[in-house]
Structures are given as structure tokens and as C-alpha cells.
PDB file of N, CA and C in Angstrom:
ATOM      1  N   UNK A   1    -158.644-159.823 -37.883  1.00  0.00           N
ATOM      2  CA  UNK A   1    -158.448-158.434 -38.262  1.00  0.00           C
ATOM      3  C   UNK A   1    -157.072-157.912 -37.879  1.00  0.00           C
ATOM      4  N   UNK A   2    -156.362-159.008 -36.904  1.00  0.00           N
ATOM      5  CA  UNK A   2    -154.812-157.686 -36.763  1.00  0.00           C
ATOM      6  C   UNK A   2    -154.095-158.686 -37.068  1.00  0.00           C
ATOM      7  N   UNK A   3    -153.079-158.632 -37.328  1.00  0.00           N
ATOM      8  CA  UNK A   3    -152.013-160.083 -36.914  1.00  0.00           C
ATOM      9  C   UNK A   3    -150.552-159.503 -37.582  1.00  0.00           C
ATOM     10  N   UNK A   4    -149.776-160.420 -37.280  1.00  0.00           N
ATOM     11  CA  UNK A   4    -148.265-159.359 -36.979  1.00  0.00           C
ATOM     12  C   UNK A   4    -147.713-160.422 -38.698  1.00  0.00           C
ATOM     13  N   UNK A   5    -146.614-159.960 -39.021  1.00  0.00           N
ATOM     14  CA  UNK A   5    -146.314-160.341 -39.904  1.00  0.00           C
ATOM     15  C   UNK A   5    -144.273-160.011 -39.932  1.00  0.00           C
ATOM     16  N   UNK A   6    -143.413-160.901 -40.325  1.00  0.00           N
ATOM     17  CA  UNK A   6    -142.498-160.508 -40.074  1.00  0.00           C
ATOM     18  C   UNK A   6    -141.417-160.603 -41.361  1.00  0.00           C
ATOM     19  N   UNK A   7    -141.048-159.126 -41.536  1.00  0.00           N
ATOM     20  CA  UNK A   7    -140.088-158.971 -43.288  1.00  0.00           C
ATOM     21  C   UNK A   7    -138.500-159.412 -42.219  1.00  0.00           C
ATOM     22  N   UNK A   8    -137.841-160.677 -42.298  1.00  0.00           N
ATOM     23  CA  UNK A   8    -136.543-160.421 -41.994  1.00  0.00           C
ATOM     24  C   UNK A   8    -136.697-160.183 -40.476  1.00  0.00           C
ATOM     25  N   UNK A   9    -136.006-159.364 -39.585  1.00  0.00           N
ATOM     26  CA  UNK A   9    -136.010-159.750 -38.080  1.00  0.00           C
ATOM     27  C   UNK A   9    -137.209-158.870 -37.831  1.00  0.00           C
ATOM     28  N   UNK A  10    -137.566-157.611 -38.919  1.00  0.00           N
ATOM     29  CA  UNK A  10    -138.579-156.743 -38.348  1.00  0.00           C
ATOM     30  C   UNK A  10    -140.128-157.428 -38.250  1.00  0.00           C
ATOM     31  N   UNK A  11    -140.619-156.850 -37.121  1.00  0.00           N
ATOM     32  CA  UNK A  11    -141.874-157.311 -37.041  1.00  0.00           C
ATOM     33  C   UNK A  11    -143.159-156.421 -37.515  1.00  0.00           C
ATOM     34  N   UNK A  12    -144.472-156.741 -37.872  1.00  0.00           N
ATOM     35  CA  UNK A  12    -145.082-155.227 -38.574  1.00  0.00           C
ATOM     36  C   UNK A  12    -146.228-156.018 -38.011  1.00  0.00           C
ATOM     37  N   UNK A  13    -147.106-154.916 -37.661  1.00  0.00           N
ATOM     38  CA  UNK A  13    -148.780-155.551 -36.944  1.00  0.00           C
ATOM     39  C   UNK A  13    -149.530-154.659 -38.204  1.00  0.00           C
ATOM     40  N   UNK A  14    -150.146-155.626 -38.517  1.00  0.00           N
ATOM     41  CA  UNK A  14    -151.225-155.211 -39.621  1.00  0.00           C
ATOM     42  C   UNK A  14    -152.769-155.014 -38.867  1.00  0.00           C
ATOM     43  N   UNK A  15    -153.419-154.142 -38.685  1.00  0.00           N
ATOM     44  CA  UNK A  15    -154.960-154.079 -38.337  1.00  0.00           C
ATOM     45  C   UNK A  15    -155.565-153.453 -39.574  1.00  0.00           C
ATOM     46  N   UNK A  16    -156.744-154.940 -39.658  1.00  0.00           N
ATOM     47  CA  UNK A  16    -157.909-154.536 -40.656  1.00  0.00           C
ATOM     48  C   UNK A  16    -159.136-153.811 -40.232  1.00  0.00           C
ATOM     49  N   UNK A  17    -159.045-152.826 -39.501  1.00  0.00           N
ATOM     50  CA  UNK A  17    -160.519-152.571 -38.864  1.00  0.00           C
ATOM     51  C   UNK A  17    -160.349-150.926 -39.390  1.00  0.00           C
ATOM     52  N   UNK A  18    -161.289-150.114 -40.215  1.00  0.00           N
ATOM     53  CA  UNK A  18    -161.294-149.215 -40.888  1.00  0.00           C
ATOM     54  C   UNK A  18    -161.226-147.909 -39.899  1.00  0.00           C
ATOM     55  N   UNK A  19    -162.065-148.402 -39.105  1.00  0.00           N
ATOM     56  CA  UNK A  19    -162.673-147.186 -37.468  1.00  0.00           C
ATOM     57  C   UNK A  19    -161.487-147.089 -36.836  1.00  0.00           C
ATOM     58  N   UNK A  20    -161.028-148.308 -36.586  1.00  0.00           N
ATOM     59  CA  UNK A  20    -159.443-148.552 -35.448  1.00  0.00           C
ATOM     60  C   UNK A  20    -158.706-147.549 -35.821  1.00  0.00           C
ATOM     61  N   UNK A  21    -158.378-147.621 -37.612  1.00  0.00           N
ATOM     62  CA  UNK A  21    -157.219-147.111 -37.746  1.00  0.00           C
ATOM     63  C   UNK A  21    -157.981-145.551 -38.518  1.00  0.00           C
ATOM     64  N   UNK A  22    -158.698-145.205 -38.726  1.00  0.00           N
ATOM     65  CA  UNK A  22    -159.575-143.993 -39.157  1.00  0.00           C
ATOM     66  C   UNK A  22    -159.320-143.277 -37.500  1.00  0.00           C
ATOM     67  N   UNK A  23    -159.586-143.443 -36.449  1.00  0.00           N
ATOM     68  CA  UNK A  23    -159.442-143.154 -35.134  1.00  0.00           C
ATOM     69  C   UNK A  23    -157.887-142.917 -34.677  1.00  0.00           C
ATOM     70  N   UNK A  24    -157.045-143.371 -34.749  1.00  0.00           N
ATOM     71  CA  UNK A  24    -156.049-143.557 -34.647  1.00  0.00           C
ATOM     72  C   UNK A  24    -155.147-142.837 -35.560  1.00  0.00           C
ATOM     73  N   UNK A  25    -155.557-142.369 -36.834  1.00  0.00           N
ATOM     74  CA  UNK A  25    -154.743-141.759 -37.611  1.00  0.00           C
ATOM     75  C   UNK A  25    -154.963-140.282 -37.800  1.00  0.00           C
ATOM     76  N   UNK A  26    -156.277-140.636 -36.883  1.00  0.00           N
ATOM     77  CA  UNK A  26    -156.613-138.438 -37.249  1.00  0.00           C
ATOM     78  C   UNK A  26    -156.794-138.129 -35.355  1.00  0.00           C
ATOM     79  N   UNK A  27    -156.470-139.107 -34.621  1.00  0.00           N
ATOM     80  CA  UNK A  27    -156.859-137.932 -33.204  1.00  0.00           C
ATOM     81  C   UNK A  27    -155.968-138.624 -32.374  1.00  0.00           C
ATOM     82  N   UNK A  28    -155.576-139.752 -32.344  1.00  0.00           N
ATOM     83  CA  UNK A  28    -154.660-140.554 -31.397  1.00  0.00           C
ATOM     84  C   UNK A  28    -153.061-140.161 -31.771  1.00  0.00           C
ATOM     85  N   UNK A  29    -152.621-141.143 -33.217  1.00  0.00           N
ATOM     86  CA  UNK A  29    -151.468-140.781 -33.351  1.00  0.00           C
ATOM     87  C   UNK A  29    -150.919-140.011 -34.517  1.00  0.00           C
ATOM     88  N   UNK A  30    -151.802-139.552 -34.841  1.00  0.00           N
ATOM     89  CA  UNK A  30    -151.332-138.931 -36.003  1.00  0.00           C
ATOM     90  C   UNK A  30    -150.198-138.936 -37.133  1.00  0.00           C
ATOM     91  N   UNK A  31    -149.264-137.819 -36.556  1.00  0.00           N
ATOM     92  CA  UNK A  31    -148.219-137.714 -37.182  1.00  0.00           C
ATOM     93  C   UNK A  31    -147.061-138.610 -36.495  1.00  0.00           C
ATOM     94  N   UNK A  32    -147.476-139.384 -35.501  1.00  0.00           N
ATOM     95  CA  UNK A  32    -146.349-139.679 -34.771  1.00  0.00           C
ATOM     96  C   UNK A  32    -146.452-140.934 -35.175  1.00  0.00           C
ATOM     97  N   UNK A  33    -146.723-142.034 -35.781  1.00  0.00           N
ATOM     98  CA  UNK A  33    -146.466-143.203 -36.400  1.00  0.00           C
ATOM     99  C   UNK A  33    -145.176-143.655 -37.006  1.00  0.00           C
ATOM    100  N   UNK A  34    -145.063-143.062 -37.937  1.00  0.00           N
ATOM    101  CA  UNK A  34    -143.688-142.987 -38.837  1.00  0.00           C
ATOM    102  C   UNK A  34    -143.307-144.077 -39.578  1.00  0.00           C
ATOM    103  N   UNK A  35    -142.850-144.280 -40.245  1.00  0.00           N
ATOM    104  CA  UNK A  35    -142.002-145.276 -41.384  1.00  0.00           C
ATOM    105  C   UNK A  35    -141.336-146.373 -40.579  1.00  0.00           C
ATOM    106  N   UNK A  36    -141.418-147.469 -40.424  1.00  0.00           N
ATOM    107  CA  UNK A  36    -140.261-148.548 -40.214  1.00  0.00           C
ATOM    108  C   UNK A  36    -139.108-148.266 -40.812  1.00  0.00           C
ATOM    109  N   UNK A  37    -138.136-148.989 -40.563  1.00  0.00           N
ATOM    110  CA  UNK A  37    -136.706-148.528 -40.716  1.00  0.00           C
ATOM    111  C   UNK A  37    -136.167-149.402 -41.742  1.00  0.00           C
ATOM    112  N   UNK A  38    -136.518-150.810 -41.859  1.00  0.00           N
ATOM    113  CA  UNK A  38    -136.371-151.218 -43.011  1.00  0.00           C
ATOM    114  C   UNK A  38    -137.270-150.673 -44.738  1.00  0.00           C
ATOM    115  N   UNK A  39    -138.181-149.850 -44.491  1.00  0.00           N
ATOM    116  CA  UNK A  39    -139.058-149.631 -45.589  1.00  0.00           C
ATOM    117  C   UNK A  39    -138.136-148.543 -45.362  1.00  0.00           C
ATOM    118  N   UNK A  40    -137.586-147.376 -44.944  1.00  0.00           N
ATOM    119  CA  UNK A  40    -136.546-146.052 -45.207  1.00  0.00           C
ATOM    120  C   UNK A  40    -135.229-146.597 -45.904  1.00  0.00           C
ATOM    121  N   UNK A  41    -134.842-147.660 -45.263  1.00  0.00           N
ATOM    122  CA  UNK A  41    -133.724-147.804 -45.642  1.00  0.00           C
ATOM    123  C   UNK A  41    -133.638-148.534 -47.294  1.00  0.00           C
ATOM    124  N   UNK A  42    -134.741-149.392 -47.508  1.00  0.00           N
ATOM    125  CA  UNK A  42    -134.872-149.611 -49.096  1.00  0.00           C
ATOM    126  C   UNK A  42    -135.504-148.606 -50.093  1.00  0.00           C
ATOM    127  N   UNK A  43    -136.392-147.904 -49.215  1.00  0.00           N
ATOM    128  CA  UNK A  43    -136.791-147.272 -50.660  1.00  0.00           C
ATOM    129  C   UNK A  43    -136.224-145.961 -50.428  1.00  0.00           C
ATOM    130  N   UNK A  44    -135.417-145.313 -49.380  1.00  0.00           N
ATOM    131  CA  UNK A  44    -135.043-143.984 -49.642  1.00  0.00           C
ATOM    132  C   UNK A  44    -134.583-143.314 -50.811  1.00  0.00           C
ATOM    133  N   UNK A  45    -133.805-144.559 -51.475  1.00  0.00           N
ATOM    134  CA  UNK A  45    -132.914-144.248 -52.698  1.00  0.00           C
ATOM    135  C   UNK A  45    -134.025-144.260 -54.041  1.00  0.00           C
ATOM    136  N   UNK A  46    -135.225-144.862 -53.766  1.00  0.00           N
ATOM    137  CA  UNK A  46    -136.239-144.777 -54.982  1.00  0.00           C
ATOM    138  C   UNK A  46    -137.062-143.268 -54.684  1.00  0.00           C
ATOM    139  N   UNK A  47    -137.349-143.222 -53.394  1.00  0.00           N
ATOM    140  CA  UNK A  47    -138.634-142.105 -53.557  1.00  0.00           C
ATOM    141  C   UNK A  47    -138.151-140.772 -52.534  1.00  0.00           C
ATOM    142  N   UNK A  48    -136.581-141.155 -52.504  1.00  0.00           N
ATOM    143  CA  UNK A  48    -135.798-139.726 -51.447  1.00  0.00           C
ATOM    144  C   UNK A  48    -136.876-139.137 -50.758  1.00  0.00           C
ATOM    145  N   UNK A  49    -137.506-137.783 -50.424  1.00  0.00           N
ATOM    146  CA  UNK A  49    -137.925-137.138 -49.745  1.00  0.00           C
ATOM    147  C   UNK A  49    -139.409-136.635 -49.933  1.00  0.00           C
ATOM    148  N   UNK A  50    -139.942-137.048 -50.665  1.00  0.00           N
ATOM    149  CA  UNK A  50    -141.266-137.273 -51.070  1.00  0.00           C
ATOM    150  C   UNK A  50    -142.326-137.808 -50.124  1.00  0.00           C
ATOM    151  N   UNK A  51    -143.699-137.574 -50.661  1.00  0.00           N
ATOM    152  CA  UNK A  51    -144.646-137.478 -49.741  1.00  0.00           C
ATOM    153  C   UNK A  51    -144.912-139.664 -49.498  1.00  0.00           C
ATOM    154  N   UNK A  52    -144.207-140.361 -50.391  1.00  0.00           N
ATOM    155  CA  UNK A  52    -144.045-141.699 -49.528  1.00  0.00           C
ATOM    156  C   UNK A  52    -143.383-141.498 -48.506  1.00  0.00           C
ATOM    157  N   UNK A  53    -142.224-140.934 -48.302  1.00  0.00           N
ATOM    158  CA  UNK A  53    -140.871-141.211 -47.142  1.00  0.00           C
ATOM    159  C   UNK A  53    -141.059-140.259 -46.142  1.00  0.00           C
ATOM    160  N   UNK A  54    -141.662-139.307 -46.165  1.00  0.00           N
ATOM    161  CA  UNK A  54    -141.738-138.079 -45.203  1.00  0.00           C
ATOM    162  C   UNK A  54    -142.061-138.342 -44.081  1.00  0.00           C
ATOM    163  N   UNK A  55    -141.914-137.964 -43.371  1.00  0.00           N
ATOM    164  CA  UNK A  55    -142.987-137.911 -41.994  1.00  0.00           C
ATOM    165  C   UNK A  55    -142.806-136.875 -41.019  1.00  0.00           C
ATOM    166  N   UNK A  56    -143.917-136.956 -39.760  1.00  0.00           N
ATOM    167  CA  UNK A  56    -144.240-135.683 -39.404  1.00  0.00           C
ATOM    168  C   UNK A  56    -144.349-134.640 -40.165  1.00  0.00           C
ATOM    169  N   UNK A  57    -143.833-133.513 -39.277  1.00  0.00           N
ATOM    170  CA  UNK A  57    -144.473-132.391 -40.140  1.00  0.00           C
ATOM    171  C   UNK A  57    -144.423-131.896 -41.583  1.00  0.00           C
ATOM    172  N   UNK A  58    -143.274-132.274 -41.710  1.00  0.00           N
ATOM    173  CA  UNK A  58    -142.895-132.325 -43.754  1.00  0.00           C
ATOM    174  C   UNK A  58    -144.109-133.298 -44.134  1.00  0.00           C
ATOM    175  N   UNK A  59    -144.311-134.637 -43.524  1.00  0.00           N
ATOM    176  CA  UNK A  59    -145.678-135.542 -44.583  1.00  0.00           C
ATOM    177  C   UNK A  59    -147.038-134.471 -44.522  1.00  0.00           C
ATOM    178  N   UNK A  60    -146.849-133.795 -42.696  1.00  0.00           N
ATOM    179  CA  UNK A  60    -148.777-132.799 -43.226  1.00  0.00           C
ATOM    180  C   UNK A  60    -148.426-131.703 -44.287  1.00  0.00           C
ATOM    181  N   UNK A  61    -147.402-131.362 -44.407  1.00  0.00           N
ATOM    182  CA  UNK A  61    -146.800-129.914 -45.349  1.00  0.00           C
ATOM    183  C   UNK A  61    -147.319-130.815 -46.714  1.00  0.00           C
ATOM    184  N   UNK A  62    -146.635-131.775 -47.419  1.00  0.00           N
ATOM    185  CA  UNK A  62    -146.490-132.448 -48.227  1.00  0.00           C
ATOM    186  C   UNK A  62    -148.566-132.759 -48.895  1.00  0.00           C
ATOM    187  N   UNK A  63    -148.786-133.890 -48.113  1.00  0.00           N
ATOM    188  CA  UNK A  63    -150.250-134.123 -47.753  1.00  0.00           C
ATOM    189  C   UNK A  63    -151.019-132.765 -48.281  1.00  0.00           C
ATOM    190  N   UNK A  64    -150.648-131.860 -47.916  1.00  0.00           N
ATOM    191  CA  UNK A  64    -151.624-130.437 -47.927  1.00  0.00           C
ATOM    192  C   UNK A  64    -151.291-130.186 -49.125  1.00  0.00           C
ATOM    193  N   UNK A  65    -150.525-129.776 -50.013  1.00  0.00           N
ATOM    194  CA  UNK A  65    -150.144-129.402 -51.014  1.00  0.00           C
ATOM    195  C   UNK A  65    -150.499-130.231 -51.866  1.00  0.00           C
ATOM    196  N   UNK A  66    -150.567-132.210 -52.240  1.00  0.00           N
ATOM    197  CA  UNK A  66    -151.554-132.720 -52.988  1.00  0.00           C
ATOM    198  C   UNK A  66    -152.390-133.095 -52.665  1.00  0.00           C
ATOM    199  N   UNK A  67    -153.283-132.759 -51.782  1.00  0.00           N
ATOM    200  CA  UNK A  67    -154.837-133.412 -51.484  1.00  0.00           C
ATOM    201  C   UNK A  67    -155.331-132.586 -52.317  1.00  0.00           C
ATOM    202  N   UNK A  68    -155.683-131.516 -52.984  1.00  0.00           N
ATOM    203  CA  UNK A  68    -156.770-131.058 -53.477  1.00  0.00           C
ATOM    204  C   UNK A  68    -156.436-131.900 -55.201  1.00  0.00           C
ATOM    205  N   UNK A  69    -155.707-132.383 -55.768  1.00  0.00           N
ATOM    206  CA  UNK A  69    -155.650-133.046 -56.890  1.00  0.00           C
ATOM    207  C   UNK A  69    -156.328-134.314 -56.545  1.00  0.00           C
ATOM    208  N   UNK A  70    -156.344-134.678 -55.252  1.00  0.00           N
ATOM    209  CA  UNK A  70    -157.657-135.914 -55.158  1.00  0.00           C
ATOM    210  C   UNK A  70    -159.124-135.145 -54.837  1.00  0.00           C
ATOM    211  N   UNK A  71    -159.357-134.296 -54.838  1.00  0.00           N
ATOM    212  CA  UNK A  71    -160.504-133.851 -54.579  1.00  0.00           C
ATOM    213  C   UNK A  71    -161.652-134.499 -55.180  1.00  0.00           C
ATOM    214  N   UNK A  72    -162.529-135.038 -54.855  1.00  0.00           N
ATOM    215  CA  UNK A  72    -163.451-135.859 -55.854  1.00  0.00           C
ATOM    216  C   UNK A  72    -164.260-135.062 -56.929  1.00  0.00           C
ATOM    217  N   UNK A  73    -164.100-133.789 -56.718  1.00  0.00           N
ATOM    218  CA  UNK A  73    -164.409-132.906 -58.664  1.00  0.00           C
ATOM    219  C   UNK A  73    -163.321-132.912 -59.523  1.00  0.00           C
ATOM    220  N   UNK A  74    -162.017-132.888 -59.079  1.00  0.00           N
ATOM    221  CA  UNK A  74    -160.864-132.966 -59.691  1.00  0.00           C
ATOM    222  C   UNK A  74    -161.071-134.446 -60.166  1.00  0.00           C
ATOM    223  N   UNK A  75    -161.119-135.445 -59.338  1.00  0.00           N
ATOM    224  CA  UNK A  75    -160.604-136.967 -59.732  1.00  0.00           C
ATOM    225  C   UNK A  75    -162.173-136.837 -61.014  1.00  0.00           C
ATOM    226  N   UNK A  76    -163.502-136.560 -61.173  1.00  0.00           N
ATOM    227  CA  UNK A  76    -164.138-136.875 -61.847  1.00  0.00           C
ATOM    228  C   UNK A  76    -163.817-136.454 -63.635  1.00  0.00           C
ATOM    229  N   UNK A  77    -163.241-135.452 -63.491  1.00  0.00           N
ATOM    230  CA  UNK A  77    -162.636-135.172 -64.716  1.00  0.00           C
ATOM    231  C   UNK A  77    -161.737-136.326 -65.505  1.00  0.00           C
ATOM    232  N   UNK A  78    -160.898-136.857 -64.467  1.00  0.00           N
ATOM    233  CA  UNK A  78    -160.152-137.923 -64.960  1.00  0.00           C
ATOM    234  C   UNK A  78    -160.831-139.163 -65.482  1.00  0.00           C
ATOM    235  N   UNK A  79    -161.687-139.674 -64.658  1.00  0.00           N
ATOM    236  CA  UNK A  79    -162.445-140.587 -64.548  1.00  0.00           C
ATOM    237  C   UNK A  79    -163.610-141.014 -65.907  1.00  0.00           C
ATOM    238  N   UNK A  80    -164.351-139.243 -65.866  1.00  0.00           N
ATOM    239  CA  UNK A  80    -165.053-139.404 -67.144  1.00  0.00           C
ATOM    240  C   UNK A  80    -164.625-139.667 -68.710  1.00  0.00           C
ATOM    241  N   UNK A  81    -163.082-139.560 -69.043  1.00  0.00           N
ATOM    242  CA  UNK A  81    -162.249-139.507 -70.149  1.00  0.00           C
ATOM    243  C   UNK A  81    -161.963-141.151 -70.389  1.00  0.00           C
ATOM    244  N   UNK A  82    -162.490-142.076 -69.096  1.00  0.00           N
ATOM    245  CA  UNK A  82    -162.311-143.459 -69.141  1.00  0.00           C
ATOM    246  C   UNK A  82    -163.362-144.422 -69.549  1.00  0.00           C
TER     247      UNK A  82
END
């Protein structure tokens, strides 16, 4: 379930455990995670300042403003046209 993986000199720990990181992303670390520095530095120029690249408080600003277009009455509209 975890194991590290390495793009180039950077190193990245991947965990597969849903709870671990469900736990961890809403009460442990929240906003304080942040982007690796090689994933900023390639895609800044594709997705500039957007809710991929953001972080901290601009990603919850961001986050808040499209979560209700995933809302699962919103997404069913889409869904049923398929």
C-alpha cells in the first residue's frame, strides 16, 4: 500500500490506503501538503494559477467555488444525457 517512487532525483511516497489519506487530508494536514516542485515547475506554464497548481488558501478559495458543479444532483444531469 505505500511505496516511494522516484521522477529524476525527486522522490514521491505514494499511499494506497483510502482512511490514511481521507484522515490526513481533512484533519491532519490539510492545506499544508502542497505541490512538489518538479510538478510546479512543469506544469505551471500549462495550468498557471488554477485550482491544479494552487495551494493553501487560494486551493480552499478555488475548491469552494467548484465543488458545487460536482454535486451529485448536478453531476446526474450530465450523466443521464449518456
Amino acid at each position: 500500500k505505500v511505496f516511494v517512487y522516484w521522477l529524476g532525483t525527486e522522490p514521491f511516497l505514494y499511499i494506497a490506503d483510502a482512511e490514511f489519506l481521507k484522515k490526513m487530508s481533512t484533519e491532519v494536514m490539510a492545506k499544508k501538503w502542497g505541490k512538489p516542485s518538479v510538478f510546479r515547475n512543469d506544469r505551471d506554464p500549462m495550468f498557471g494559477s488554477g485550482l491544479v497548481m494552487v495551494e493553501g488558501n487560494d486551493w480552499v478559495r478555488h475548491r469552494h467555488i467548484v465543488a458545487p458543479a460536482f454535486n451529485p444532483l448536478n453531476l446526474k444531469v450530465y450523466i443521464s444525457q449518456y
